[in-house]
Structures are given as structure tokens and as C-alpha cells.
N, C-alpha and C. Protein backbone atom coordinates (compact mmCIF):
# COMPACT_ATOMS: atom_id res chain seq x y z
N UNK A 1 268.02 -42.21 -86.36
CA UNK A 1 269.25 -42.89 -85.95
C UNK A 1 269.20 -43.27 -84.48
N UNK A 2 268.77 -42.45 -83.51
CA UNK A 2 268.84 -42.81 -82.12
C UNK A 2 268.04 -43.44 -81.85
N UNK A 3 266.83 -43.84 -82.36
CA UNK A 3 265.63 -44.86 -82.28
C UNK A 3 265.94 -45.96 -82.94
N UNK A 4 267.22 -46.21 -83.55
CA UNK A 4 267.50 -47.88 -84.09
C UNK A 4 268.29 -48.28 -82.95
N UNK A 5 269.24 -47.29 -82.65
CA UNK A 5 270.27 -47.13 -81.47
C UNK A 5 269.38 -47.74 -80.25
N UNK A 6 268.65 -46.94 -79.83
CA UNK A 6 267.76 -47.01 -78.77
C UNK A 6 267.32 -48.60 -79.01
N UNK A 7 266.90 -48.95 -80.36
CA UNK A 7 266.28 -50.47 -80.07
C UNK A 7 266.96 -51.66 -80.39
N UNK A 8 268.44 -51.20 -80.65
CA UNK A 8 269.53 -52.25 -80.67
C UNK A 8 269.89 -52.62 -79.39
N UNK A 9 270.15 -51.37 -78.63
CA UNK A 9 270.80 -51.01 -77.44
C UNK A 9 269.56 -52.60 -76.48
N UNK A 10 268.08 -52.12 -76.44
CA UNK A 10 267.07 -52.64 -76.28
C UNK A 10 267.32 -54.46 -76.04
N UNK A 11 267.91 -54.44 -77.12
CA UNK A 11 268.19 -56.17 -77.62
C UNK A 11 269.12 -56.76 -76.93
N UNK A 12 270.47 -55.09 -76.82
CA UNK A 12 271.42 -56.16 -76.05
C UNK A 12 271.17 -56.24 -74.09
N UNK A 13 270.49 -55.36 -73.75
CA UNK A 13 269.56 -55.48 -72.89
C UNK A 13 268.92 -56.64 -72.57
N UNK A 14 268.05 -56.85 -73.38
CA UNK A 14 267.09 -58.09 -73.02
C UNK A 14 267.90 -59.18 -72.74
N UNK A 15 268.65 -58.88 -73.76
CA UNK A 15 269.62 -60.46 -73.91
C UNK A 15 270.37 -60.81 -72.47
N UNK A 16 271.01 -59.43 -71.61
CA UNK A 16 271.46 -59.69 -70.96
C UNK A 16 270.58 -59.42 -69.73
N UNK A 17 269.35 -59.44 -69.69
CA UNK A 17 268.45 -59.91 -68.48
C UNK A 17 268.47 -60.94 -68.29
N UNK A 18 268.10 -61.69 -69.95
CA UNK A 18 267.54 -63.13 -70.05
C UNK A 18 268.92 -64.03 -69.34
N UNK A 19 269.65 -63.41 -69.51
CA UNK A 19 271.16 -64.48 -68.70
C UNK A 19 271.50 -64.10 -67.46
N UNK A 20 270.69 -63.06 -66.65
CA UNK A 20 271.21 -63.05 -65.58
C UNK A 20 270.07 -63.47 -64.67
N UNK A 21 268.52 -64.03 -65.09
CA UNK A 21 267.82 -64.94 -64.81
C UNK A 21 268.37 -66.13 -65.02
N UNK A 22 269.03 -66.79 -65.79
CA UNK A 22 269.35 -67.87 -66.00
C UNK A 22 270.44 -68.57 -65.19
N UNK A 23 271.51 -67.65 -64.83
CA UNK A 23 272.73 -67.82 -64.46
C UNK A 23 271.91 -67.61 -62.59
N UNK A 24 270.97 -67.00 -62.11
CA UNK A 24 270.54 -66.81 -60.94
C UNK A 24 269.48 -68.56 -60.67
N UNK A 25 269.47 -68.92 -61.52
CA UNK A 25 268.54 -70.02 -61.61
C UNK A 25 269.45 -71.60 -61.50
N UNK A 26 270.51 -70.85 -62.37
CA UNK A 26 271.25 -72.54 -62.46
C UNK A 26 272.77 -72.45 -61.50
N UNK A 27 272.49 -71.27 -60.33
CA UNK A 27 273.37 -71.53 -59.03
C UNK A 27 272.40 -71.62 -58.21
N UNK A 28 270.90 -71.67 -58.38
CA UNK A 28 270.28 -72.65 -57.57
C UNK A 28 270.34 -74.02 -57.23
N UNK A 29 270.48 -74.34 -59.14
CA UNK A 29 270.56 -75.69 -59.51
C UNK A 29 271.25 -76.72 -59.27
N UNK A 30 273.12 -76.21 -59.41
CA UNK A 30 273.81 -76.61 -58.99
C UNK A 30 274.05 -77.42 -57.42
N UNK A 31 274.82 -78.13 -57.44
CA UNK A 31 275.47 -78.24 -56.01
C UNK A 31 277.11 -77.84 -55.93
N UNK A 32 277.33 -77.88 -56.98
CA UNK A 32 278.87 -77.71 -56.78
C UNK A 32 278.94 -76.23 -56.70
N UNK A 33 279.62 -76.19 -55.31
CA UNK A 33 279.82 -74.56 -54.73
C UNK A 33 280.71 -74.10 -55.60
N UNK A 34 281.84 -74.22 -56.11
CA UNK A 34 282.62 -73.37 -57.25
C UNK A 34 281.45 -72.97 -58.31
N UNK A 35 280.65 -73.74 -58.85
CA UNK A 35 279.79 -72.93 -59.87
C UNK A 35 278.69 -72.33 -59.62
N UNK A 36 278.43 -72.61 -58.14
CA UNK A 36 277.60 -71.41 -57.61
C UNK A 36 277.89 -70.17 -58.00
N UNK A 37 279.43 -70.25 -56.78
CA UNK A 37 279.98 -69.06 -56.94
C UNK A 37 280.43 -68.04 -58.45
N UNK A 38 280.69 -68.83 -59.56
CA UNK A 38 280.78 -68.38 -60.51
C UNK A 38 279.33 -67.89 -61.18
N UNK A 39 278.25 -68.97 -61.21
CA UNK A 39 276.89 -68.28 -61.72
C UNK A 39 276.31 -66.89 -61.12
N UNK A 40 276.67 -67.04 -59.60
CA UNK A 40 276.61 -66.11 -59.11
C UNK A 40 277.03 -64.28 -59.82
N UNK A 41 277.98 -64.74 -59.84
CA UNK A 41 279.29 -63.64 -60.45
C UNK A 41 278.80 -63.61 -61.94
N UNK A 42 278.46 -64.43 -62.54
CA UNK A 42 278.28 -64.05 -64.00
C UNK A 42 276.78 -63.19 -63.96
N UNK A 43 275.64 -63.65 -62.85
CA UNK A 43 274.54 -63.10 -62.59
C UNK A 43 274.87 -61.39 -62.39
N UNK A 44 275.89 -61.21 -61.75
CA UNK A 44 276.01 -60.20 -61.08
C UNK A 44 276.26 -59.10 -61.96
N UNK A 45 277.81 -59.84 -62.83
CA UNK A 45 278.02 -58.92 -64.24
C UNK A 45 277.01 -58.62 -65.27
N UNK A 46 276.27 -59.82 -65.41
CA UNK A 46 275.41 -59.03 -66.49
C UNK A 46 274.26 -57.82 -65.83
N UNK A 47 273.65 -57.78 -64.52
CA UNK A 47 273.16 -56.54 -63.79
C UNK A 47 274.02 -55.59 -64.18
N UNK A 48 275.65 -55.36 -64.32
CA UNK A 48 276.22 -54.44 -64.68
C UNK A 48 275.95 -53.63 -65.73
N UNK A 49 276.08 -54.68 -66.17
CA UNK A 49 276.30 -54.34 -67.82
C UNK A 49 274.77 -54.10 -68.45
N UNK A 50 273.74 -54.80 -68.08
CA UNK A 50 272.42 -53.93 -67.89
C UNK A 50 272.19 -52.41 -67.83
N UNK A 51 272.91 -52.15 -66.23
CA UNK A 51 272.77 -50.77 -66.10
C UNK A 51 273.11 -49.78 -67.05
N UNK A 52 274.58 -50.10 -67.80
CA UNK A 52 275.80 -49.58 -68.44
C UNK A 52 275.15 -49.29 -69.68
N UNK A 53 274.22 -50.50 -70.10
CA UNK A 53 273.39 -50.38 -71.42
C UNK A 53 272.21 -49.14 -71.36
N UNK A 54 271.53 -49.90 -69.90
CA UNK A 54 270.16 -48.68 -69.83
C UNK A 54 270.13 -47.64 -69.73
N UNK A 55 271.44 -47.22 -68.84
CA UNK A 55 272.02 -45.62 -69.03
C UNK A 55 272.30 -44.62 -69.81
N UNK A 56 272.72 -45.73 -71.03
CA UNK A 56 273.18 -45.33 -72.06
C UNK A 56 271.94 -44.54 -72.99
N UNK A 57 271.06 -45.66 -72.87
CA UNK A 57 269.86 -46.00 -73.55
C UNK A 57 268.96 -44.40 -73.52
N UNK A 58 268.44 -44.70 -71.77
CA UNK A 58 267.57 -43.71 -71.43
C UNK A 58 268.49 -42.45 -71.93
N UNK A 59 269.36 -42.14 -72.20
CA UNK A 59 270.40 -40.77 -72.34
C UNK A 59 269.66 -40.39 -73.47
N UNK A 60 269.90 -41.87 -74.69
CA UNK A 60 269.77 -41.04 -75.87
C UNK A 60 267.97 -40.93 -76.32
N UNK A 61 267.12 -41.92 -75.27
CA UNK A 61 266.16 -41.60 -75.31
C UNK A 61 265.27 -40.26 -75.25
N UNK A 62 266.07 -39.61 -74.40
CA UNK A 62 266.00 -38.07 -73.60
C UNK A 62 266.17 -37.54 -74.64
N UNK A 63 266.78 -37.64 -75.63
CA UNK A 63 267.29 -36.74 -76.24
C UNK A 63 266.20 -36.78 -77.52
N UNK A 64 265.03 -37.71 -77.74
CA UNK A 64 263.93 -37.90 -78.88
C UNK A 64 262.88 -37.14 -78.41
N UNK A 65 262.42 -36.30 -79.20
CA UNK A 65 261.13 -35.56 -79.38
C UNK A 65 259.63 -35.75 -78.52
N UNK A 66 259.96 -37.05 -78.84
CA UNK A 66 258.77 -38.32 -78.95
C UNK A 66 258.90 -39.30 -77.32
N UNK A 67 259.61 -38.31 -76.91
CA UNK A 67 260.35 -39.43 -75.42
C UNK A 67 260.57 -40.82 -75.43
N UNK A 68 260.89 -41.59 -76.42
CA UNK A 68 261.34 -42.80 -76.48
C UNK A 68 261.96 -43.17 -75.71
N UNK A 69 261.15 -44.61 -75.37
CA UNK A 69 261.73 -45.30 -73.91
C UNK A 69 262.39 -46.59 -74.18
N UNK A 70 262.59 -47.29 -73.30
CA UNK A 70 264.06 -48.15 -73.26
C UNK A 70 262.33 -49.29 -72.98
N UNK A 71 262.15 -50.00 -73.86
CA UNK A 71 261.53 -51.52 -73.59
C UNK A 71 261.51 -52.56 -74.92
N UNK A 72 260.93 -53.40 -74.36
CA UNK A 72 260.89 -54.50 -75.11
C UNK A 72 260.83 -56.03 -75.05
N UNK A 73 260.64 -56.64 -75.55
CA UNK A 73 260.58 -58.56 -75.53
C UNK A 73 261.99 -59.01 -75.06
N UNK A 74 261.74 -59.86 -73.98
CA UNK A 74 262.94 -60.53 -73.68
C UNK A 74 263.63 -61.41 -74.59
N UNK A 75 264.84 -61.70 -74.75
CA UNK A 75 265.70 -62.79 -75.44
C UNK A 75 265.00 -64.21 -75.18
N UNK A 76 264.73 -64.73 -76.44
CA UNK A 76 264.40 -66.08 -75.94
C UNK A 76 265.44 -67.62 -75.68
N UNK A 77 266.80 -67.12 -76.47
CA UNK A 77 267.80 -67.93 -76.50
C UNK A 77 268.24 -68.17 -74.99
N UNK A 78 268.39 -67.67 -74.09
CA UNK A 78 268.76 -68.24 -72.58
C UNK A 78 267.16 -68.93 -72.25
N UNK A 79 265.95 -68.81 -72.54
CA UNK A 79 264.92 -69.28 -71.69
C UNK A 79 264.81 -70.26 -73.09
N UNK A 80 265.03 -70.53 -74.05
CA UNK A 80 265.19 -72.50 -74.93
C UNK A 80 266.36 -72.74 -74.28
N UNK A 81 267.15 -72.32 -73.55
CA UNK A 81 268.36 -72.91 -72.93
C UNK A 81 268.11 -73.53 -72.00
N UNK A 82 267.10 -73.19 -70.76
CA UNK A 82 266.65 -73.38 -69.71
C UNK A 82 265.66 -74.54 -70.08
N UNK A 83 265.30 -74.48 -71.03
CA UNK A 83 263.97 -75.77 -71.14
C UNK A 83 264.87 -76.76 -71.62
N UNK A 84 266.42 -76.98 -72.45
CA UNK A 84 266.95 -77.79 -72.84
C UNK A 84 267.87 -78.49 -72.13
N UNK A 85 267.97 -78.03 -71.18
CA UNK A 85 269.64 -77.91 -70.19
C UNK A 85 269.25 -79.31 -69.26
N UNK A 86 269.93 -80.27 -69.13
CA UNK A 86 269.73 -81.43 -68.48
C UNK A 86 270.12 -81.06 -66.58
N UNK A 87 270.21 -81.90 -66.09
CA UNK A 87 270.26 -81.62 -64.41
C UNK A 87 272.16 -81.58 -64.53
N UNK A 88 272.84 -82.09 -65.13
CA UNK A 88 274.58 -82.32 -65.02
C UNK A 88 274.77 -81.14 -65.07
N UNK A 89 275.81 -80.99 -64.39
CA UNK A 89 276.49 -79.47 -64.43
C UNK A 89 277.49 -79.20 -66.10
N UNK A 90 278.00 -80.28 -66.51
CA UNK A 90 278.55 -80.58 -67.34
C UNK A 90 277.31 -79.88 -68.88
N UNK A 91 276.34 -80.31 -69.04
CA UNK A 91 275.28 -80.28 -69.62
C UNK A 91 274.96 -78.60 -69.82
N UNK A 92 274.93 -78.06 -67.92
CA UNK A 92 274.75 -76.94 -67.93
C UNK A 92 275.67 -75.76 -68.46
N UNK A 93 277.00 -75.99 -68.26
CA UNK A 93 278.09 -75.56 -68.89
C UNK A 93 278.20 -75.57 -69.57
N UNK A 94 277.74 -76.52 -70.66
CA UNK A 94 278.48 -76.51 -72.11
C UNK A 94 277.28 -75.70 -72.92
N UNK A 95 275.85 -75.69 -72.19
CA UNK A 95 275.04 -74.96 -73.21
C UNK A 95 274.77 -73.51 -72.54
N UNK A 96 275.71 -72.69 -71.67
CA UNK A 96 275.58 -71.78 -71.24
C UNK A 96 276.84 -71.31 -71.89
N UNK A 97 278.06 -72.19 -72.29
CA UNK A 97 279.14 -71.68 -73.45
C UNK A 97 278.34 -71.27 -74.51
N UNK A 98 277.93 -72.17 -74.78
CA UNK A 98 276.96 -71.87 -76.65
C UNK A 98 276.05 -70.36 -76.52
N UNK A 99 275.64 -70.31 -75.81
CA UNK A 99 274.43 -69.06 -75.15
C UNK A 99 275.08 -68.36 -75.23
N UNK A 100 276.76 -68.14 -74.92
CA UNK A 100 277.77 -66.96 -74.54
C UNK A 100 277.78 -66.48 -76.15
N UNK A 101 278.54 -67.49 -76.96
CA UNK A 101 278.69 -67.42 -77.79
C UNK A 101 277.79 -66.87 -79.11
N UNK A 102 276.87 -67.17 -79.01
CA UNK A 102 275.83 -66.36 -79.49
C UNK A 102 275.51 -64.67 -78.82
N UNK A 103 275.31 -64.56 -77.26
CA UNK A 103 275.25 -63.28 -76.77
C UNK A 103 276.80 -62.60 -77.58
N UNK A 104 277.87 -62.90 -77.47
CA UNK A 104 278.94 -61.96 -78.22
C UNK A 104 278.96 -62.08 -79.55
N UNK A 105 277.95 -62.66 -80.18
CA UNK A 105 277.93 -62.76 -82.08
C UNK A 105 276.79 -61.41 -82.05
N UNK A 106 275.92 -61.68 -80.79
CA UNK A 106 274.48 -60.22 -81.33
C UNK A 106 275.59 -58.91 -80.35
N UNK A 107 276.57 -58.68 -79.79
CA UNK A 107 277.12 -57.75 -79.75
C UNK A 107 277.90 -57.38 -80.86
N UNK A 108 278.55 -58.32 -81.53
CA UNK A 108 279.35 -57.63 -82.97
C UNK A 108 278.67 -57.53 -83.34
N UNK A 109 277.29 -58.18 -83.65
CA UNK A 109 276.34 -57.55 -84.99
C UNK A 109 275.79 -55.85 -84.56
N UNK A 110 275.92 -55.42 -83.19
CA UNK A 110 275.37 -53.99 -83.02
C UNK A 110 277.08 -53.18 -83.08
N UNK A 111 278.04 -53.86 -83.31
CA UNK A 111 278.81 -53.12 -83.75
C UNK A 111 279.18 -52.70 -84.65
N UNK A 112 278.99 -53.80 -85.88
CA UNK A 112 278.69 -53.71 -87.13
C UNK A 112 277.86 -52.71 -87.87
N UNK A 113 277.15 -52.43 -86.91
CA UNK A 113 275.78 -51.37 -87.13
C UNK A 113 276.61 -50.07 -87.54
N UNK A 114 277.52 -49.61 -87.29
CA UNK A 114 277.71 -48.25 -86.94
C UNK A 114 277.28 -47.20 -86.42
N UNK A 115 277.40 -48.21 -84.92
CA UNK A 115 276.73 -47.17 -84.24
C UNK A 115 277.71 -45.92 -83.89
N UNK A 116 277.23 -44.33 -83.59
CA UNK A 116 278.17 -43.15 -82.79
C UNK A 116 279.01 -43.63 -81.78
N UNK A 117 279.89 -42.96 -81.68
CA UNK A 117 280.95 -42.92 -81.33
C UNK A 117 281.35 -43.85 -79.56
N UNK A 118 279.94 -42.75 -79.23
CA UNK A 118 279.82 -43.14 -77.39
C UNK A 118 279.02 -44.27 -77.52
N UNK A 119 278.37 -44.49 -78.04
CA UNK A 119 277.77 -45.64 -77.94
C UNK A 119 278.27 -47.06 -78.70
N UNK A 120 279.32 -46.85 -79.54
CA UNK A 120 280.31 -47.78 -80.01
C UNK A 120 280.92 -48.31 -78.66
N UNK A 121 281.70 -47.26 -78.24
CA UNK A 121 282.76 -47.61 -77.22
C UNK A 121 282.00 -47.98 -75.77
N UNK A 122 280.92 -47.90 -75.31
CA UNK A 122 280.16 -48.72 -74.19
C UNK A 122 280.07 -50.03 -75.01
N UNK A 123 279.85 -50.68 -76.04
CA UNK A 123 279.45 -51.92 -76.75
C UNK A 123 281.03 -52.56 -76.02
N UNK A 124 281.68 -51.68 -76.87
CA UNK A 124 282.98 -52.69 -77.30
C UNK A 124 283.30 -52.57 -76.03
N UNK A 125 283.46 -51.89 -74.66
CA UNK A 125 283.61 -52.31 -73.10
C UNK A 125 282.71 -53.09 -72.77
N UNK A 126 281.41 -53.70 -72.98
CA UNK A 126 280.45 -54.71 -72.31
C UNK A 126 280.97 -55.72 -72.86
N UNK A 127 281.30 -56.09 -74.32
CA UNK A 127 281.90 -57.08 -75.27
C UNK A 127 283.03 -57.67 -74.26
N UNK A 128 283.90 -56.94 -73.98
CA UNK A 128 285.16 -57.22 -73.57
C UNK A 128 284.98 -57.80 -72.12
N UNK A 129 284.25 -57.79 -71.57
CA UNK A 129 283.57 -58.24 -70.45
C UNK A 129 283.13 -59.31 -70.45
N UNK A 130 282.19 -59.69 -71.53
CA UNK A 130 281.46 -60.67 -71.87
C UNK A 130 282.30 -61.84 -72.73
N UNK A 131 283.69 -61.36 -73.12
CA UNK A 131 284.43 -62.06 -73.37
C UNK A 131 284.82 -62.78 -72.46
N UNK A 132 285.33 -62.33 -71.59
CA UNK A 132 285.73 -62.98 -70.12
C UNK A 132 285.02 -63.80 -69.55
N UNK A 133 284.19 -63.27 -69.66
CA UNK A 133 282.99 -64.51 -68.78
C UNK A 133 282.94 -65.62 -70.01
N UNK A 134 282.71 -65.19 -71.10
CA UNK A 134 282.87 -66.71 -71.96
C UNK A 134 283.84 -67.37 -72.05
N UNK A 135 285.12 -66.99 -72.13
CA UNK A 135 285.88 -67.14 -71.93
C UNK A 135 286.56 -68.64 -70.78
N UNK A 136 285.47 -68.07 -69.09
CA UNK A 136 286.04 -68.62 -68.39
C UNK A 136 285.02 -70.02 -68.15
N UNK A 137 283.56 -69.54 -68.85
CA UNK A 137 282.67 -70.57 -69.00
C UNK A 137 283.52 -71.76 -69.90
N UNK A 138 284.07 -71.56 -71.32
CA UNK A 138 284.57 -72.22 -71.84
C UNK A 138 286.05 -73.06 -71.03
N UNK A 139 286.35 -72.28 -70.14
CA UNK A 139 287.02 -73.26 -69.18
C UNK A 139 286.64 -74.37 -68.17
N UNK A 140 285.86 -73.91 -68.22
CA UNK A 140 285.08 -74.76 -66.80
C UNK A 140 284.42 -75.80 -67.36
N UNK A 141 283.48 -76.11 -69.07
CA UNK A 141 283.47 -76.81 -69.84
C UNK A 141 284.87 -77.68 -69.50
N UNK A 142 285.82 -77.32 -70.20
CA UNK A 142 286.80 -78.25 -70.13
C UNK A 142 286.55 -78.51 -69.17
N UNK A 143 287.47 -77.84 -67.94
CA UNK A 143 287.28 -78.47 -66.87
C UNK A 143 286.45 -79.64 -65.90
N UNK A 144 285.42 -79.58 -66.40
CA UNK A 144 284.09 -80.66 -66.53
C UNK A 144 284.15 -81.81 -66.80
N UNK A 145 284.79 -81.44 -68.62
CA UNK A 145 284.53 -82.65 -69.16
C UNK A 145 285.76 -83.62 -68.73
N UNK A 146 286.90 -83.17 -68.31
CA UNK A 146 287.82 -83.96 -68.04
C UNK A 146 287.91 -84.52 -66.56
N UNK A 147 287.14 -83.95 -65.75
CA UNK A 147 287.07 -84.85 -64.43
C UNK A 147 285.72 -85.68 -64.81
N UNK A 148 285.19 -85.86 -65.89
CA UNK A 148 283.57 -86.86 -65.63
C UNK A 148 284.74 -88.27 -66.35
């Protein structure tokens, strides 16, 4: 059980490396300082929520026979994002919504899992997080599309 745990946990990990490379990449990209500042901030949260995961992770790793460790293959859905994503900020926004949207479909699916108890309730606090940030991505979409 703690070794599926351990390599779910793993997934939602990767996933949220792979976006906080991405989100560090496309407030390079940008010029418009408001979405700096926001890529910035979304870069920043998912480092959070990294930690929040790996902590979790290495805990229940500790706790296997076999010392099972916290690794694995990065997410490839933010890096086909990065090869698809045009230079418009507009472009960049709307397929960093879709990216969101998918990152909170593979968090319900590890909730779905049934996972224990403590490790339910860290999901469903990173979720709720990651809501927000999609959330405000999906604003800024709008917001986009109605000043072009």
C-alpha cells in the first residue's frame, strides 16, 4: 500500500516540477509585468506544494523495509506544452489553463485512489491550492482574450 502511495504521491510530484519549470520559463517569456509577476507566484506555489508532497513522501518511504525512495520520470504534459505554446501571451494562457486542468483531473484521480487518511488530506490541501491558481489562470485567459 505505501509503495503505490509512495508512487502516486511520485506523479503528483513530477507533475508539479514539470510546471514550475514551465511557469519559471514563460515569466521569462513574457513582457507583460503582471504575468511575470503571476508566473512567478504560480512558480513559487508549486515549489510549495513539491515540498508538502516530498515530505509526505520520504515519511512514508521511511517507513518501507526496502527504503523506498521518492523518484521518478518527469510529467511530460507541461514540456508538449512548452513545445506547443506560441510567443502571445494570450496563447500562453490559455494552454497553461488546459495544463491546470488536467494537473487537478491527475489530483482527483489520486484521490479516488483511496488513499490513508494523512495522505488524503495533504492531496485535498494541494488540490485546493491548485484550484486557485487555475482558477485565476482561467481569469487572466479571459482577461486576455477581451483586451486583444
Amino acid at each position: 500500500m505505501q509503495k503505490s502511495m509512495i508512487k502516486m504521491l511520485n506523479g503528483l510530484v513530477n507533475r508539479c516540477e514539470d510546471a514550475r519549470e514551465f511557469y519559471t520559463s514563460a515569466a521569462r517569456q513574457t513582457k507583460n509585468e503582471e504575468l511575470k509577476d503571476i508566473f512567478r507566484k504560480m512558480a513559487s506555489t508549486r515549489e510549495s506544494i513539491i515540498i508538502n508532497l516530498k515530505t509526505h513522501a520520504n515519511s512514508l518511504a521511511s517507513e518501507l523495509d526496502d527504503g523506498g525512495t521518492l523518484s521518478g520520470q518527469a510529467s511530460n504534459i507541461f514540456k508538449l506544452l512548452k513545445a506547443r505554446v506560441g510567443n502571445t501571451d494570450i496563447s500562453l494562457v490559455t494552454e497553461l489553463e488546459a495544463a491546470e486542468n488536467k494537473t487537478l483531473k491527475e489530483f482527483q484521480n489520486a484521490l479516488e485512489s483511496n488513499p490513508p487518511e494523512t495522505t488524503r488530506s495533504l492531496i485535498e490541501r494541494q488540490m485546493r491550492i491548485l484550484t486557485q491558481t487555475h482558477n485565476h489562470m482561467k481569469y487572466m485567459k479571459e482577461k486576455l482574450n477581451k483586451a486583444a
